[in-house]
N, C-alpha and C. Protein backbone atom coordinates (compact mmCIF):
# COMPACT_ATOMS: atom_id res chain seq x y z
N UNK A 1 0.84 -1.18 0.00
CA UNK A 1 0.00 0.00 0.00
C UNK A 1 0.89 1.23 0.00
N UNK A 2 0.51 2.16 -0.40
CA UNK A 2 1.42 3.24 -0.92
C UNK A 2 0.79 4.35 0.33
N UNK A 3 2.34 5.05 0.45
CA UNK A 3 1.50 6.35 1.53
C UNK A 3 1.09 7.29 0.87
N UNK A 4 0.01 8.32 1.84
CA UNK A 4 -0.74 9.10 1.55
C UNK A 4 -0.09 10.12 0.52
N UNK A 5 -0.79 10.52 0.01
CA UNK A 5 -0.63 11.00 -1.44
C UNK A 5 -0.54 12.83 -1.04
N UNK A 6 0.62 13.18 -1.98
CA UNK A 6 1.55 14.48 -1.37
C UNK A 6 0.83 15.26 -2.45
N UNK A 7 -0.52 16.18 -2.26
CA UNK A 7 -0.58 17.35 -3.57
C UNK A 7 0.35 18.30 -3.85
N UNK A 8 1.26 18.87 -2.89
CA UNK A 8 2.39 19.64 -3.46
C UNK A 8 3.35 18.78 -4.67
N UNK A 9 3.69 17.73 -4.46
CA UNK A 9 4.18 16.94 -5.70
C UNK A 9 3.49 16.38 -6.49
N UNK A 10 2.46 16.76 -6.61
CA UNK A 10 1.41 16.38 -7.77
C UNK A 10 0.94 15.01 -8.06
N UNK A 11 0.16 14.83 -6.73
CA UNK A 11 0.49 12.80 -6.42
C UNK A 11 -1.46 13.25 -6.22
N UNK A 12 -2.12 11.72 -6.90
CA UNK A 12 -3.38 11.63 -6.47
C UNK A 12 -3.54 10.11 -5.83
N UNK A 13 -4.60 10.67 -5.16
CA UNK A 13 -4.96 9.05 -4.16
C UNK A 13 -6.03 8.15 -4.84
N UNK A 14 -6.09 7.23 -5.28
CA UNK A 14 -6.96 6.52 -5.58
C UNK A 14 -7.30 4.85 -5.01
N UNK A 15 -8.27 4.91 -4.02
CA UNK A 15 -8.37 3.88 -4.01
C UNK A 15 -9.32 3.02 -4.30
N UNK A 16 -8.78 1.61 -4.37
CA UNK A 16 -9.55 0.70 -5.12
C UNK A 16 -9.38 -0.33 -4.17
N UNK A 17 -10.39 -1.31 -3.97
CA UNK A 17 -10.96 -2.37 -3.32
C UNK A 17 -10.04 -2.41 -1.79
N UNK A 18 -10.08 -1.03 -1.05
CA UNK A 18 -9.66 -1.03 0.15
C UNK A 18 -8.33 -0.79 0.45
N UNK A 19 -7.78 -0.77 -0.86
CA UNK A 19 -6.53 -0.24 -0.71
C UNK A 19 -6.20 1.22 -1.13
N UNK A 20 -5.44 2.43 -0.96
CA UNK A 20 -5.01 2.95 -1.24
C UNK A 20 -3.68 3.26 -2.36
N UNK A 21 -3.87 3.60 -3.36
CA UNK A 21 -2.73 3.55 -4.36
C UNK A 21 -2.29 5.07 -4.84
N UNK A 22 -1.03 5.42 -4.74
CA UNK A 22 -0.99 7.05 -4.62
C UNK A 22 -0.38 6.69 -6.40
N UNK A 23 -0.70 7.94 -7.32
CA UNK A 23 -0.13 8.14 -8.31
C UNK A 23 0.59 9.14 -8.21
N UNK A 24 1.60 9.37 -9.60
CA UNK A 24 2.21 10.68 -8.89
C UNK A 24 3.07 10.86 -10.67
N UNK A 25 2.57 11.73 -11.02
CA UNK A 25 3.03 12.13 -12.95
C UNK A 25 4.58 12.22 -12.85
N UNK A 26 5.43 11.63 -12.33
CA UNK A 26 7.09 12.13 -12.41
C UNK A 26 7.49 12.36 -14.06
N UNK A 27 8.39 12.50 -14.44
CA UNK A 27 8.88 12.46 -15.87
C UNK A 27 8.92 11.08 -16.28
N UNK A 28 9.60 9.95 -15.56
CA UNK A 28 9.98 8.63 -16.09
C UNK A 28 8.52 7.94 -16.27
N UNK A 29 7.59 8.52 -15.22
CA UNK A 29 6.31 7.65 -15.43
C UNK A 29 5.44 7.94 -16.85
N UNK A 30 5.35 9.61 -17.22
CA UNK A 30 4.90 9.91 -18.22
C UNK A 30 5.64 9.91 -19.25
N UNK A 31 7.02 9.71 -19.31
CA UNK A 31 7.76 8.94 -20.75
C UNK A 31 6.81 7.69 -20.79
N UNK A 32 7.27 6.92 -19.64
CA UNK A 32 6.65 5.52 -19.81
C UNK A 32 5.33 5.17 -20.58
N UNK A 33 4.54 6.08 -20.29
CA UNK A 33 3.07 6.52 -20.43
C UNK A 33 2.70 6.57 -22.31
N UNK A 34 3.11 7.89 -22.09
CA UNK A 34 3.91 8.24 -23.79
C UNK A 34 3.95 7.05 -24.51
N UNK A 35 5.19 6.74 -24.27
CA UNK A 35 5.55 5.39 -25.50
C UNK A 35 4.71 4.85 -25.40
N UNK A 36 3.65 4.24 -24.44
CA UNK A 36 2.66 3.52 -25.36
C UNK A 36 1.64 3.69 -25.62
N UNK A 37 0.71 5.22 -24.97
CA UNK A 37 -0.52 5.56 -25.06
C UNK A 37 -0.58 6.49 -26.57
N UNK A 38 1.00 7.22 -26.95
CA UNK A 38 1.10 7.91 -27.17
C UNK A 38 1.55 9.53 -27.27
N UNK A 39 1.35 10.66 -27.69
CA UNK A 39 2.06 11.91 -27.06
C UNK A 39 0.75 12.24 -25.83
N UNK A 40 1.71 13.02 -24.96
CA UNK A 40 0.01 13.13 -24.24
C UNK A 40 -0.54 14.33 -24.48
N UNK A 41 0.16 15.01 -25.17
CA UNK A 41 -1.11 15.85 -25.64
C UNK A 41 -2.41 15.64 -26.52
N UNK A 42 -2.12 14.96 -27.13
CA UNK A 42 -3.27 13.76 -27.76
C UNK A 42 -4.27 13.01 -26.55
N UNK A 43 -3.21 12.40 -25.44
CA UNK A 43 -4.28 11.82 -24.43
C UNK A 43 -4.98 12.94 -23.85
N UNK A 44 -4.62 14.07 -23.67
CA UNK A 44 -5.20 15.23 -22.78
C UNK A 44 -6.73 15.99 -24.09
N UNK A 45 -6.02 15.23 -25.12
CA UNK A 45 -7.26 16.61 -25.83
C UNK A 45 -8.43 14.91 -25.77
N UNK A 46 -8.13 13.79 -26.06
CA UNK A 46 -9.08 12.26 -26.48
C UNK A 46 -9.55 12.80 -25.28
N UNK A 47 -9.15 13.15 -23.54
CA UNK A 47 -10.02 13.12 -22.35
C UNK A 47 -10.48 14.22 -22.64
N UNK A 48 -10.19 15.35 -22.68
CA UNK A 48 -10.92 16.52 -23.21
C UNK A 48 -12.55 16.38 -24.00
N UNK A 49 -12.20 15.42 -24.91
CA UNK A 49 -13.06 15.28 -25.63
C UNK A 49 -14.26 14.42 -25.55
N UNK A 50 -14.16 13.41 -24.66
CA UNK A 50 -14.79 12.14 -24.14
C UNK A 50 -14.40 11.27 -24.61
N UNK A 51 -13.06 11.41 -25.42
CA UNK A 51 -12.30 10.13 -25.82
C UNK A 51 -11.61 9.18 -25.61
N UNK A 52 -11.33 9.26 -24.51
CA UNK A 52 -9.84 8.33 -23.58
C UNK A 52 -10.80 7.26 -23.54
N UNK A 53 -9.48 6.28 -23.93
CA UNK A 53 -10.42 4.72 -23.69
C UNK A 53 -9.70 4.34 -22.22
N UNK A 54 -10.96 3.09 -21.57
CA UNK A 54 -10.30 2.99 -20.69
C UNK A 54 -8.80 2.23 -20.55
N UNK A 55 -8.50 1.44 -21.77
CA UNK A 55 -7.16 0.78 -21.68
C UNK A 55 -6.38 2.22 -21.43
N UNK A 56 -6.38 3.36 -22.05
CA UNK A 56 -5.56 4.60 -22.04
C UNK A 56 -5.06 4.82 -20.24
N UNK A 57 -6.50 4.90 -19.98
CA UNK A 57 -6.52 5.41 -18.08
C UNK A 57 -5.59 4.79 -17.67
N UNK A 58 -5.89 2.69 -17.70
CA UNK A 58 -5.22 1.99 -16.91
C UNK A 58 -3.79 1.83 -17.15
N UNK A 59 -3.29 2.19 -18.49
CA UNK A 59 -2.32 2.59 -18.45
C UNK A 59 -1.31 3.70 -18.26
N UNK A 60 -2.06 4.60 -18.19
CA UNK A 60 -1.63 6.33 -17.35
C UNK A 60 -1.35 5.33 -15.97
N UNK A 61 -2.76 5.26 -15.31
CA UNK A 61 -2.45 5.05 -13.70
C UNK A 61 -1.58 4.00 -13.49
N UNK A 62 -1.60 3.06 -14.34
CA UNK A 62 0.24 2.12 -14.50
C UNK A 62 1.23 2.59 -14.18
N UNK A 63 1.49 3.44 -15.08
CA UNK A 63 2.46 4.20 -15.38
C UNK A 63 2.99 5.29 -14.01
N UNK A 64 1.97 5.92 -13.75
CA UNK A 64 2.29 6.94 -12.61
C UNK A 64 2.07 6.41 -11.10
N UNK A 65 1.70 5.21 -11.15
CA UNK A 65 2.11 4.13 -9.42
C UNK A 65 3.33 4.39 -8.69
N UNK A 66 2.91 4.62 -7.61
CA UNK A 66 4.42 4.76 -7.03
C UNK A 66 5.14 3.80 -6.65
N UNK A 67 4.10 2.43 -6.53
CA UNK A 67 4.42 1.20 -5.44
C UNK A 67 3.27 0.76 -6.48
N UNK A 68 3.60 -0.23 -6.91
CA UNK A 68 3.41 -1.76 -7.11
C UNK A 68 3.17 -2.99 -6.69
N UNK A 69 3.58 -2.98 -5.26
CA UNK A 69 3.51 -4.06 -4.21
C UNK A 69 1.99 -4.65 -4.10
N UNK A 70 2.25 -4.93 -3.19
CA UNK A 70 0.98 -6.58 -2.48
C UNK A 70 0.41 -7.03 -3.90
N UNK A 71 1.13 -7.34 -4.75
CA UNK A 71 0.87 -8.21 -6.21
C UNK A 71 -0.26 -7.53 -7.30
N UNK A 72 -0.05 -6.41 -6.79
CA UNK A 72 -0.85 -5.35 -7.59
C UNK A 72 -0.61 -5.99 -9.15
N UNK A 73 -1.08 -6.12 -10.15
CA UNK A 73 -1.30 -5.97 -11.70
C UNK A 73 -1.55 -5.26 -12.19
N UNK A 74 -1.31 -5.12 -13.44
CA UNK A 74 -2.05 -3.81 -14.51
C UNK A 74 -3.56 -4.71 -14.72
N UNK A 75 -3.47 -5.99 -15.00
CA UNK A 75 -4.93 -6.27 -15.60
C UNK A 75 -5.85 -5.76 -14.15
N UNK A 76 -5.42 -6.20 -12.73
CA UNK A 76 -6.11 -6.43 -11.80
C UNK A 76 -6.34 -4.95 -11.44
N UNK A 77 -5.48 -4.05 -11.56
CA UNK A 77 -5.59 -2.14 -11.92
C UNK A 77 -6.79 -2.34 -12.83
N UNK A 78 -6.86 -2.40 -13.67
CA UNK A 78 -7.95 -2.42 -14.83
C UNK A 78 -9.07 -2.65 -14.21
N UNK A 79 -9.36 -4.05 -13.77
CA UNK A 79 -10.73 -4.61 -13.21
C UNK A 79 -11.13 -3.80 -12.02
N UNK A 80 -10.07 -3.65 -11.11
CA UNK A 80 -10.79 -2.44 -10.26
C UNK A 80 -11.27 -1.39 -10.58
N UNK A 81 -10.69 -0.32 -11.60
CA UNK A 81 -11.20 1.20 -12.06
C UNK A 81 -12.34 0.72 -12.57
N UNK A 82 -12.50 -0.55 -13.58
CA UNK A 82 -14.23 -0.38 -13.87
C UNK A 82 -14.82 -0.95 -12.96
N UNK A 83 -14.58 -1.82 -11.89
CA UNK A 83 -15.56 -2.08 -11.10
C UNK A 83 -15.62 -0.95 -9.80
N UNK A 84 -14.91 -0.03 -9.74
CA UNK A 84 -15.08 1.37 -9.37
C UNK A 84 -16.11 2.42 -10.02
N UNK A 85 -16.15 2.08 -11.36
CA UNK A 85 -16.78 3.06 -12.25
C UNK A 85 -15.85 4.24 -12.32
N UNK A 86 -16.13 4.83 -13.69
CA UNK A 86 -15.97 5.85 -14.11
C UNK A 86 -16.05 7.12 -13.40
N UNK A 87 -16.69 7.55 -12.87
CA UNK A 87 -17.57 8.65 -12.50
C UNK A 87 -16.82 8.81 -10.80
N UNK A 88 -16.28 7.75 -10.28
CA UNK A 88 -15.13 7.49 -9.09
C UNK A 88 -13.78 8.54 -9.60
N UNK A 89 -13.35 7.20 -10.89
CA UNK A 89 -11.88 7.76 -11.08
C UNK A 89 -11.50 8.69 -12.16
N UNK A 90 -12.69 9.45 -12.04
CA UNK A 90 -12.73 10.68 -13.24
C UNK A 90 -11.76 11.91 -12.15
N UNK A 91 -12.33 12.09 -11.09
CA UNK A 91 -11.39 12.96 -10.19
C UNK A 91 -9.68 12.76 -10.25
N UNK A 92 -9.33 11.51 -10.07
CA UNK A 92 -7.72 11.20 -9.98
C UNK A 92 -7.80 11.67 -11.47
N UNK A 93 -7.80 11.07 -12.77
CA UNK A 93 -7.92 11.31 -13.82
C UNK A 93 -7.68 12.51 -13.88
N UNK A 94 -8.38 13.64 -13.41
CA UNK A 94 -8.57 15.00 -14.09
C UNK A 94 -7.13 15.62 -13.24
N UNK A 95 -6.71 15.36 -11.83
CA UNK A 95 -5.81 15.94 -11.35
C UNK A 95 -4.46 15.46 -12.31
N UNK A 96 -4.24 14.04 -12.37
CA UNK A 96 -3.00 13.63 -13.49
C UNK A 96 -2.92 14.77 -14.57
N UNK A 97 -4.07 14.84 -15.24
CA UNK A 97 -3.86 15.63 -16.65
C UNK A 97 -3.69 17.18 -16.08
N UNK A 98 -4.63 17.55 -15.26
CA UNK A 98 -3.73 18.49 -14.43
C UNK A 98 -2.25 18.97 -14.63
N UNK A 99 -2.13 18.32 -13.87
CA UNK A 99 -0.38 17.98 -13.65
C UNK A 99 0.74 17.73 -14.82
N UNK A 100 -0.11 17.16 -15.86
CA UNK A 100 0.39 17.03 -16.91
C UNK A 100 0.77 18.59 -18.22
N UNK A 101 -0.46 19.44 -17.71
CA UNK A 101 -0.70 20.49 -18.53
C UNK A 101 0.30 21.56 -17.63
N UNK A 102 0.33 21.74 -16.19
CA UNK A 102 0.64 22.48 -15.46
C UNK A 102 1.88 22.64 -15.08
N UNK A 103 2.29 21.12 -15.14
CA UNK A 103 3.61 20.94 -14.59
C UNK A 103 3.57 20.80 -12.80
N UNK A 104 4.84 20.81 -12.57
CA UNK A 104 4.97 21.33 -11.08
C UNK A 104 6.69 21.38 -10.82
């Protein structure tokens, strides 16, 4: 489980099925991100637009994990945000791209 999530460093909290998982946009995470979602200014205008698929999300919030531990997965990341719904992890979502546009 990851500790509480620092907004001065541009970290969001999201949790899923009782756990807490802090994200946090560093450079290496959003290279990471990049290479396979794409540029993100493209991901920022697809969410802009109502376009981001959810493979896009689960791989942003992949990408920007700080901790990985207790056997966390990307698929098992996945199955939680939709069995969270949308309308949950639209908030973390909007602070990432945030952060993404803003910097810090």
């Amino acid at each position: 489980m990851s500790a509480a999530a620092n907004a001065a460093r541009g970290e969001a909290a999201l949790e899923l099925g009782g756990q807490v998982l802090t994200l946090r946009p560093s450079f290496a995470a959003l290279v990471a991100a990049e290479e396979e979602v794409g540029p993100l200014f493209d991901l920022v205008e697809r969410a802009a637009d109502g376009k981001l698929s959810l493979g896009d999300m689960a791989a942003l919030f992949w990408h920007c994990l700080t901790d990985r531990g207790g056997g966390l997965t990307r698929e098992a990341l996945g199955e939680a945000i939709l069995a969270l719904g949308l309308a949950k992890v639209t908030p973390v979502l909007r602070t990432i791209l945030q952060q993404i546009l803003a910097g810090k």
